[in-house]
Protein backbone atom coordinates (compact mmCIF):
# COMPACT_ATOMS: atom_id res chain seq x y z
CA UNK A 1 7.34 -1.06 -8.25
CA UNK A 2 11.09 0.47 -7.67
CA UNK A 3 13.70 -2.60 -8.23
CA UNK A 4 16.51 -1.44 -5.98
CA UNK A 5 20.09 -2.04 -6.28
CA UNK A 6 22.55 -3.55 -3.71
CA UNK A 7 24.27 0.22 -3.80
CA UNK A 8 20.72 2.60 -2.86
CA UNK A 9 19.67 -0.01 -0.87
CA UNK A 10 23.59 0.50 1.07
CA UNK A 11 23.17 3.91 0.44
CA UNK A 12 18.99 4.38 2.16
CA UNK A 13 20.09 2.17 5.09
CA UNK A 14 23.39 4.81 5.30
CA UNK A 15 20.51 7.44 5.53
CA UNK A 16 18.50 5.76 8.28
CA UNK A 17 21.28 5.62 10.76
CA UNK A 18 22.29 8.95 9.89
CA UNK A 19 18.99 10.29 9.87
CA UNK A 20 18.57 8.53 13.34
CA UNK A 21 21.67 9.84 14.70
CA UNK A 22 20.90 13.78 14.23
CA UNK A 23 18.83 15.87 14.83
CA UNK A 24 17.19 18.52 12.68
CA UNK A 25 19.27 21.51 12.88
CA UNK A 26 22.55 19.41 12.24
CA UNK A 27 20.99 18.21 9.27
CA UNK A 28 19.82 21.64 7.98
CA UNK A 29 23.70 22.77 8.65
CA UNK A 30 24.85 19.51 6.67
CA UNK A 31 22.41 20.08 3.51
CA UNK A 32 23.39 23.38 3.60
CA UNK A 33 27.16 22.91 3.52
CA UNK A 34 29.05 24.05 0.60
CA UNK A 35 30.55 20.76 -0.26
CA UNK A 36 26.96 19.18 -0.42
CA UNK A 37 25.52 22.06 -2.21
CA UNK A 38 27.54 21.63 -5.02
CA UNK A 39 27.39 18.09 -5.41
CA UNK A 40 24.20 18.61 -5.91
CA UNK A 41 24.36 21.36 -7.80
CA UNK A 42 25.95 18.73 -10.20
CA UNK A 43 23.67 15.95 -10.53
CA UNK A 44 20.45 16.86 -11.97
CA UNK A 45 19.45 13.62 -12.55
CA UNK A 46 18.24 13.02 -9.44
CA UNK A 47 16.00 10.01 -9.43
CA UNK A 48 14.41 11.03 -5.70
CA UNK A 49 14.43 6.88 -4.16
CA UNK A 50 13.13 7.45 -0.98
CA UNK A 51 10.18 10.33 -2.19
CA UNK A 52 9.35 7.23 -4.71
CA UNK A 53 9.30 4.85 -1.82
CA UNK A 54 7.70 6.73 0.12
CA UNK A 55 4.41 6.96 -2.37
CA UNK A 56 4.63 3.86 -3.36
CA UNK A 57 4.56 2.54 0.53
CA UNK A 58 1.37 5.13 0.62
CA UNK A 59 -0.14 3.64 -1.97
CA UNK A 60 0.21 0.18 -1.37
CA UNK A 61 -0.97 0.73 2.36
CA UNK A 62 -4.07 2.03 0.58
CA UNK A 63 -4.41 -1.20 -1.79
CA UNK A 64 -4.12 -3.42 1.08
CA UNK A 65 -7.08 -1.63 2.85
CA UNK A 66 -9.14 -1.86 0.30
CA UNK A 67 -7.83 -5.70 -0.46
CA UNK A 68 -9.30 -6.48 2.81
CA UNK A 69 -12.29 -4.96 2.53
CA UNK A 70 -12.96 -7.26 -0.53
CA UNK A 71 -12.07 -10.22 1.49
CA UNK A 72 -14.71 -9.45 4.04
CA UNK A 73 -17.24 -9.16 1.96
CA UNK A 74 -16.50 -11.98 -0.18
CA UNK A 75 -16.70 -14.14 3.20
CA UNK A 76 -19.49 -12.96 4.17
CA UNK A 77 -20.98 -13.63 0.61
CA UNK A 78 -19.67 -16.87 0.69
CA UNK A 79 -21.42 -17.40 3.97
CA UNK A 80 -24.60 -16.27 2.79
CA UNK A 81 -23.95 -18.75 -0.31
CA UNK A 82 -23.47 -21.45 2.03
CA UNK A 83 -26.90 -20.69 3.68
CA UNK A 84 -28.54 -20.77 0.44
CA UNK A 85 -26.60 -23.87 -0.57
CA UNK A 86 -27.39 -26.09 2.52
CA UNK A 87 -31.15 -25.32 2.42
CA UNK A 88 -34.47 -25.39 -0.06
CA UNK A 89 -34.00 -22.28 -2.26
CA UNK A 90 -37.31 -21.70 -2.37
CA UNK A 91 -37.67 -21.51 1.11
CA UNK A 92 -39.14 -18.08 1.91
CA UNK A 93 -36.77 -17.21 4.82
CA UNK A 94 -33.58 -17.88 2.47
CA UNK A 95 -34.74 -16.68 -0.67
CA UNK A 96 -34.26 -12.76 0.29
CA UNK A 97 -30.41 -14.04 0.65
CA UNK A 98 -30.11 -15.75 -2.57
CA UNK A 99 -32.09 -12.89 -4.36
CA UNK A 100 -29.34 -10.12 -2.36
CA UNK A 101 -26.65 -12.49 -4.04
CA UNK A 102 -28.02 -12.55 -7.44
CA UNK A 103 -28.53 -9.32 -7.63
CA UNK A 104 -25.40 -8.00 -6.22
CA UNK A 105 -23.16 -9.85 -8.56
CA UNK A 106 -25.43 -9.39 -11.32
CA UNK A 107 -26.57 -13.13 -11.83
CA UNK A 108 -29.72 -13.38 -13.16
């Protein structure tokens, strides 16, 4: 995870209102300025913050999803323990369940 600074985090919210505030074509002619060119030009260090956001966001959007699949089948695992729990085992119209749940988390 990126640890951000009090200065990029001044510097991305900079970018948001400016970003915001124009459109594309003034920000093509600002890029493309000479003074901005050259600064860059200059700093090849470039540790690209928001591109790295940006992925990381992606990526933790996609290990939420999944997260919450997990959770939804746990509960309704958990359910179907219940069930099993609160009744005779051996009782022929709860054993398929208990059988499912052995066998799905490998407890045999």
């Amino acid at each position: 995870m990126i640890t951000l600074s009090h200065e990029q985090l001044d510097k991305i919210n900079l970018l948001d209102k400016l970003f915001a505030s124009v459109g594309v074509d003034q920000l093509k002619q600002l890029v493309e300025s000479e003074q901005i060119v050259s600064r860059l030009k200059g700093t090849e260090d470039n540790p690209q913050i928001i591109l790295n956001l940006v992925h990381e966001y992606d990526v933790m959007k996609l290990d939420l999803m999944n997260a919450k699949a997990e959770i939804v089948t746990l509960k309704s695992d958990f359910q179907a323990l219940i069930k099993v729990l609160h009744a005779d085992v051996f009782t022929p119209r709860y054993n398929q369940d208990f059988n499912n749940l052995k066998s799905k988390h490998g407890v045999y």
